[in-house]
Protein backbone atom coordinates (compact mmCIF):
# COMPACT_ATOMS: atom_id res chain seq x y z
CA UNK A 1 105.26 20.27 112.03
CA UNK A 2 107.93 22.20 113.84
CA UNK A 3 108.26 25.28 115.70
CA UNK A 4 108.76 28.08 113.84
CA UNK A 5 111.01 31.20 114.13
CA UNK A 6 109.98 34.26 113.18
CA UNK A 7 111.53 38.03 112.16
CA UNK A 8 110.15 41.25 111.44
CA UNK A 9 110.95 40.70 108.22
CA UNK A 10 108.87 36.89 107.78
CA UNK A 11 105.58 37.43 110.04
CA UNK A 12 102.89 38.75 108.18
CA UNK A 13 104.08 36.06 105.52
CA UNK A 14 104.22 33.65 108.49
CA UNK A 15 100.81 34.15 110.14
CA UNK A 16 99.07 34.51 106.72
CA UNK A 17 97.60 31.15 106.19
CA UNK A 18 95.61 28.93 108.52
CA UNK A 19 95.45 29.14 112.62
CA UNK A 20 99.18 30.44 113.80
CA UNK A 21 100.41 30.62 117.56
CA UNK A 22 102.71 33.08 118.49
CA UNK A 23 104.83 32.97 120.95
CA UNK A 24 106.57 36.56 121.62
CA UNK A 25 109.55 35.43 124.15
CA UNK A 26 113.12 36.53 124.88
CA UNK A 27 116.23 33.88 125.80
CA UNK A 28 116.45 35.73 129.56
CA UNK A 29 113.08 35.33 130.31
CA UNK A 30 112.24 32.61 133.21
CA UNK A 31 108.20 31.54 131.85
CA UNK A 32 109.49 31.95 128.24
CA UNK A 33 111.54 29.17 129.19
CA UNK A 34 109.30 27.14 131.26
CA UNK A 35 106.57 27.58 128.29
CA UNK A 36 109.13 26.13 125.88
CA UNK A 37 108.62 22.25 126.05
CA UNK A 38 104.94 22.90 126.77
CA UNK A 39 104.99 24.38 123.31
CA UNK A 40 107.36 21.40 121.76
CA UNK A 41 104.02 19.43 123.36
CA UNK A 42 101.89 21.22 121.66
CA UNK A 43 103.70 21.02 118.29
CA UNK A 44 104.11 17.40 118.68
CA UNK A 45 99.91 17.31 119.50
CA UNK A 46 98.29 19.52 117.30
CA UNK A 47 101.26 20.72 114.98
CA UNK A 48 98.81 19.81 111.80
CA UNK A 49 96.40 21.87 112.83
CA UNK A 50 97.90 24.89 114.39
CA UNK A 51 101.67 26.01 113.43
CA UNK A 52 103.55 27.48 116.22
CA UNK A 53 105.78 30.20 115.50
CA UNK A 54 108.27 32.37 118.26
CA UNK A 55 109.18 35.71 117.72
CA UNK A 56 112.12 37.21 120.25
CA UNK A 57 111.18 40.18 121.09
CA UNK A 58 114.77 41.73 121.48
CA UNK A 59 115.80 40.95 117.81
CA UNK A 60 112.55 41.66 116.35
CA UNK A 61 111.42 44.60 118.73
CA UNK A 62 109.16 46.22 114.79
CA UNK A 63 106.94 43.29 115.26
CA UNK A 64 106.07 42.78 119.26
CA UNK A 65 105.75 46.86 119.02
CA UNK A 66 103.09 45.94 116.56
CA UNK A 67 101.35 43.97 118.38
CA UNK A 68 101.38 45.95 121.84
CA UNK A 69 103.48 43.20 123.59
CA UNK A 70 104.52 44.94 126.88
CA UNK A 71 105.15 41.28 128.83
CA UNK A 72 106.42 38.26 127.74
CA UNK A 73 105.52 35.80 126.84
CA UNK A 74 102.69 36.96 125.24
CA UNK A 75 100.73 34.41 122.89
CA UNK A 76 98.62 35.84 119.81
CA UNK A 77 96.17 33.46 117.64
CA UNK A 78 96.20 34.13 114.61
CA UNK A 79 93.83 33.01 111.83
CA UNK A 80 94.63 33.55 108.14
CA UNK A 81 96.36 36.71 109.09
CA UNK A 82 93.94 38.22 111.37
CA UNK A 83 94.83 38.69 115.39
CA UNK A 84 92.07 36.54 117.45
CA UNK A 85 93.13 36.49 120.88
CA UNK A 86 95.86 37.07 123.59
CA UNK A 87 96.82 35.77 126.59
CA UNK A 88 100.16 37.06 128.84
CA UNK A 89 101.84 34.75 130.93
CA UNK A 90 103.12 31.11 131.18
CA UNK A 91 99.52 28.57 131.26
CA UNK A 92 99.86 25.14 131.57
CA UNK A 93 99.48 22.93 128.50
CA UNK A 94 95.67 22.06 128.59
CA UNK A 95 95.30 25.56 128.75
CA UNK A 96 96.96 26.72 125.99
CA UNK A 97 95.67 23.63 123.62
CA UNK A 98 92.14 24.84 124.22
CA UNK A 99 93.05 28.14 123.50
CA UNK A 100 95.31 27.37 119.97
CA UNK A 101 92.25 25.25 118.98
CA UNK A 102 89.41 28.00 119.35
């Protein structure tokens, strides 16, 4: 698989089917960029399993105000549609693999 981007105007069609990471992250923001190629990882590990999408928060500011993002990045599982779980911050890979796979 490969890392997704999504817009306002794609997510609920992107999160809709099967377990979705989201990464809510903006180009200026130092652990957004840090958690990049742990993500790129990720995809590479477990991209059939769990499809990893990024939202930037500055050009899509309808959907991180949906989802109450206040710091970035913020990851939200999703599973067919529905929000799981959260966490704020940049966590090392193991970390976030256990927590996409949940």
């Amino acid at each position: 698989m490969a890392i997704v981007y999504g817009t306002d105007a794609n997510f609920k069609e992107t999160v809709q089917n099967g377990t979705v990471l989201v990464d809510f992250w903006a180009p200026w923001c130092g652990p957004c960029k840090m958690l990049a190629p742990v993500l790129e990882e990720l995809d590479a590990e477990i991209g059939g399993q769990v499809k990893i999408v990024k939202v930037d928060v500055d050009e899509n500011p309808e959907t991180a105000a949906q989802f109450g993002v206040m710091s970035i990045p913020t990851l939200i599982l999703f599973k067919d549609g529905a929000k799981v779980d959260q966490v704020v911050g940049f966590k090392p890979k193991d970390e976030l693999k256990k927590f996409a796979l949940q």
